[in-house]
Protein backbone atom coordinates (compact mmCIF):
# COMPACT_ATOMS: atom_id res chain seq x y z
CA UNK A 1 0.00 0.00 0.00
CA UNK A 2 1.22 3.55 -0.76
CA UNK A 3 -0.68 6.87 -0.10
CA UNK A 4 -1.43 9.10 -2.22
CA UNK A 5 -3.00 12.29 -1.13
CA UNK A 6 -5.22 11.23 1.72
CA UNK A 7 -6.04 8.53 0.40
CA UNK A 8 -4.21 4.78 0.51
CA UNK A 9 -4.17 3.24 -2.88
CA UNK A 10 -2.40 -0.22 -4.28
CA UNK A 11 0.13 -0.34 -7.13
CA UNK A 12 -1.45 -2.59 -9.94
CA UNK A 13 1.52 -1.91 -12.68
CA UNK A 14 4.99 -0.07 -12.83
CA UNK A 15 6.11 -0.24 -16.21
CA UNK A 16 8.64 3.03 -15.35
CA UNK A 17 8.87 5.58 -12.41
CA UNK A 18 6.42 8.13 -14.56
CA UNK A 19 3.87 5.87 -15.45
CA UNK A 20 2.22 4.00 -12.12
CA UNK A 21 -0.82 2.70 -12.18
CA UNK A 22 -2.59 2.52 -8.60
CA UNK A 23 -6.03 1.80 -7.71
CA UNK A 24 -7.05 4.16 -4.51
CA UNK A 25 -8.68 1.65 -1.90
CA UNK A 26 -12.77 1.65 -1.87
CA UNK A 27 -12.51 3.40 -5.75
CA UNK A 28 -13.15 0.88 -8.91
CA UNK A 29 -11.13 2.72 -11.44
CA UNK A 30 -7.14 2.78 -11.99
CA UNK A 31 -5.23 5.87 -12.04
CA UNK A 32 -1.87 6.69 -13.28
CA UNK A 33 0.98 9.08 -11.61
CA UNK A 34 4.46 9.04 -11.00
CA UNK A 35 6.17 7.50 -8.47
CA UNK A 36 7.26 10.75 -6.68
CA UNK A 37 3.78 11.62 -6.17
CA UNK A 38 3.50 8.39 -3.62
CA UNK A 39 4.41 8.26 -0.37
CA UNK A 40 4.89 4.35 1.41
CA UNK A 41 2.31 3.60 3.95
CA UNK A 42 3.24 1.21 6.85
CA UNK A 43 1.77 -2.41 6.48
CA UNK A 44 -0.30 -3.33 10.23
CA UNK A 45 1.17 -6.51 12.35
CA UNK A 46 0.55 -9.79 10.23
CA UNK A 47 0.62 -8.57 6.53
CA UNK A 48 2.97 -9.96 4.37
CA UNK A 49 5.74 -7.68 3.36
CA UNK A 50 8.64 -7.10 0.95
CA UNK A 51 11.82 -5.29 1.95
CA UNK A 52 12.62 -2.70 -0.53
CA UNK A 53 16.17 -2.01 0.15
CA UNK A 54 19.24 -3.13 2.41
CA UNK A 55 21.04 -6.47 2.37
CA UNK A 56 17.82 -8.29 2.43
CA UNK A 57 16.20 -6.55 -0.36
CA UNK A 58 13.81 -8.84 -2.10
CA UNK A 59 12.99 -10.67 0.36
CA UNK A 60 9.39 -11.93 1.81
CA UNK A 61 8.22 -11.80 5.24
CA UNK A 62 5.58 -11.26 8.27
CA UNK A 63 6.05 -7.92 10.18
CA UNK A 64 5.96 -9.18 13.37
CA UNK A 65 6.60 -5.69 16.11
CA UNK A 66 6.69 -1.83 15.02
CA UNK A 67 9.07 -0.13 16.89
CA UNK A 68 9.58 3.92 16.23
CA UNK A 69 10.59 3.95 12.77
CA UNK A 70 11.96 0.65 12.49
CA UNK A 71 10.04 -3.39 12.21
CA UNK A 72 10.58 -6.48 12.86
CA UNK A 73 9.80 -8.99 10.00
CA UNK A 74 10.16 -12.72 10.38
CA UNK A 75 11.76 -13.81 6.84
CA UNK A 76 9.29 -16.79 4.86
CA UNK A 77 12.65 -18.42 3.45
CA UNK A 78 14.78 -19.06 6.28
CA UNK A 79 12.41 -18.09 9.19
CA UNK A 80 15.04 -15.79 10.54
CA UNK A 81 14.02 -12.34 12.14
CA UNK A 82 15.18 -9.11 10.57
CA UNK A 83 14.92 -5.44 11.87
CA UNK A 84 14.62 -2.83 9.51
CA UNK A 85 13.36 0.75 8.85
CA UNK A 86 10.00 1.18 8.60
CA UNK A 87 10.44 2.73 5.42
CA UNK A 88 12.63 0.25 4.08
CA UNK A 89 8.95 -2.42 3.64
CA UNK A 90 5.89 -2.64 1.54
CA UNK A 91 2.85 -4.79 2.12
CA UNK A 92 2.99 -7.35 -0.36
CA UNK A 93 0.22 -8.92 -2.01
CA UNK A 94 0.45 -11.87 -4.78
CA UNK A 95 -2.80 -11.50 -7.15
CA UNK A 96 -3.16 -15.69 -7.94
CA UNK A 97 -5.38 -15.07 -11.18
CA UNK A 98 -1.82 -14.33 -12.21
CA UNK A 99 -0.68 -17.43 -11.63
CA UNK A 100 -3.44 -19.47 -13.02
CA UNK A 101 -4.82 -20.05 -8.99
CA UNK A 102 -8.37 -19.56 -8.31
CA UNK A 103 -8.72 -16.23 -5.39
């Protein structure tokens, strides 16, 4: 989730840093914008995240603890626990129609 505004919104597509598409949450349609116009918003305790930069970049995880501007995220591969900034994570959602899985 990023916000946008005052609004929180997903990122459907990023086919370059000008040209985001993001659907605001509770609206149907898609919008486009640039990526400097989005701001990250912090996932809640339990989501699934990605961590967007640092040594473990890439990598998939539960955030576990919020603590000031930093989290705790339990890693899915090797179950190890990680602390990083706050800003350094992104919910992280995988759509399974993409993947031929019924939702």
């Amino acid at each position: 989730r990023v916000r946008r505004g005052d609004a929180t919104a997903v990122v459907v597509a990023a086919r370059e840093a000008n040209a985001l598409c993001v659907r605001r949450d509770g609206a149907g349609g898609v919008e486009t914008c640039r990526e400097d116009e989005l701001q990250p918003s912090l996932p809640s305790v339990g989501c699934e995240v990605m961590i967007v930069r640092g040594g473990h970049r890439g990598e998939v995880g539960t955030l576990i603890e919020v603590s000031g501007g930093d989290v705790l995220v339990r890693l899915v591969e090797k179950g190890d626990q990680t602390r990083v900034r706050s800003g350094d994570v992104c919910e992280w959602t995988i759509r399974r129609e993409n993947f031929g899985v019924p939702a």
